[in-house]
Protein backbone atom coordinates (compact mmCIF):
# COMPACT_ATOMS: atom_id res chain seq x y z
CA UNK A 1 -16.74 24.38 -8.87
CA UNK A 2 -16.00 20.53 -9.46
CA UNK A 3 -17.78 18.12 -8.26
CA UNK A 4 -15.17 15.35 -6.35
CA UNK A 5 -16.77 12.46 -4.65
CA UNK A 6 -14.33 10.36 -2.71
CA UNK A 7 -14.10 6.48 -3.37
CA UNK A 8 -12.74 3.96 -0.99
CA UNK A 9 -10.05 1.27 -2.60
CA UNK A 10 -9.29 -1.45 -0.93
CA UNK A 11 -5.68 -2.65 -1.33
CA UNK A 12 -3.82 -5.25 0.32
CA UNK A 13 -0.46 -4.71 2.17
CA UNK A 14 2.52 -6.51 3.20
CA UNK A 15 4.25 -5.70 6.33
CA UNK A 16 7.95 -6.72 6.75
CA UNK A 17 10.01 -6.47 10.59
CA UNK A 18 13.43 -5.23 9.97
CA UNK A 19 16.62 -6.78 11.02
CA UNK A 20 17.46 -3.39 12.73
CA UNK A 21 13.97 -2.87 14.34
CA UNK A 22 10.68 -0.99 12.86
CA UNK A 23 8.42 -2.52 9.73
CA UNK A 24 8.82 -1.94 6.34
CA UNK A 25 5.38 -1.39 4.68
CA UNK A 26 4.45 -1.66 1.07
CA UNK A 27 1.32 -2.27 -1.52
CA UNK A 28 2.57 -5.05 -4.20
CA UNK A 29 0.22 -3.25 -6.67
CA UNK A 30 0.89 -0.07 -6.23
CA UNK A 31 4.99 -0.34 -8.01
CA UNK A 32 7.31 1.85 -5.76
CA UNK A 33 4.59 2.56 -2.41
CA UNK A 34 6.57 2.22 0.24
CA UNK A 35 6.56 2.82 3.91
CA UNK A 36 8.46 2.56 7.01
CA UNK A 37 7.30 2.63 10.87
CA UNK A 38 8.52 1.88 14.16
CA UNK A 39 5.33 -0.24 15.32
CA UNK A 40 3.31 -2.00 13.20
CA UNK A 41 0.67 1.11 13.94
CA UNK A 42 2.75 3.40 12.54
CA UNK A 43 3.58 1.52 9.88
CA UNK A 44 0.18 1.11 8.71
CA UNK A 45 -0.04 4.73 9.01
CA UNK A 46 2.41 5.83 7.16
CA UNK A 47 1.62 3.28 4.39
CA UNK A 48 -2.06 4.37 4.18
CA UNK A 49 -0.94 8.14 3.59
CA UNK A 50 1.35 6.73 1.12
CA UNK A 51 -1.16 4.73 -0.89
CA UNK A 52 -3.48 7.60 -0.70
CA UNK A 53 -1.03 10.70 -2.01
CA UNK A 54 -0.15 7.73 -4.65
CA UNK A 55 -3.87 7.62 -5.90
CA UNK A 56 -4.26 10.82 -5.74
CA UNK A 57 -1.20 11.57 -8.26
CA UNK A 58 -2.70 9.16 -10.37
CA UNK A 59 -6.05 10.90 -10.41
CA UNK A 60 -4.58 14.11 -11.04
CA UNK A 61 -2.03 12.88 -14.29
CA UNK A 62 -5.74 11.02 -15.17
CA UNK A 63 -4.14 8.04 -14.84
CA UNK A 64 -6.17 4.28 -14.21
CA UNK A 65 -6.09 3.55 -10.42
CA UNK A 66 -4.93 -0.24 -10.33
CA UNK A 67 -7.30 -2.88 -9.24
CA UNK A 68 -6.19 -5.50 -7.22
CA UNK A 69 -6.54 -8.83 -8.66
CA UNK A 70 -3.97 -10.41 -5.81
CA UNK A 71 -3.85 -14.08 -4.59
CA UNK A 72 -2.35 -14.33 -1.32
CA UNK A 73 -1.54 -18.19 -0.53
CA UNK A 74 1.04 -19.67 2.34
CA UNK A 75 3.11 -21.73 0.75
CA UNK A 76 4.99 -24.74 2.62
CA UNK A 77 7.95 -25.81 0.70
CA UNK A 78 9.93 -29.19 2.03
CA UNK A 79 13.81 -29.26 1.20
């Protein structure tokens, strides 16, 4: 029988409001995790089950999991 411990990975995620309504959810460092939800509760849902089924494809093609080495800075620009 194998021996799987879980391990928690902390990744940062961006949260977008639509034009037509609902958030668009997605982790920068993860390339093509995406997500969708009408509140921003269900939009962190629905990204943390994709991040998660993401990782665990990775795990099973024994693939690296990404680390995040992400700077997130507001940036004021004058024009």
């Amino acid at each position: 029988m194998e021996n799987s411990k879980k391990q928690i990975y902390n990744y940062t995620v961006l949260l977008e409001k639509e034009p037509e309504g609902g958030y668009h959810a997605f982790c920068p460092i993860l390339k093509g995790c995406h997500s969708q939800g009408d509140t921003v509760e269900e939009a962190i849902e629905n990204i943390t089950e994709a991040v998660e089924l993401y990782l665990e494809s990775l795990i099973a093609d024994n693939q690296p999991i990404p680390k995040e080495d992400l700077i997130v800075k507001p940036l004021s620009v004058l024009v």
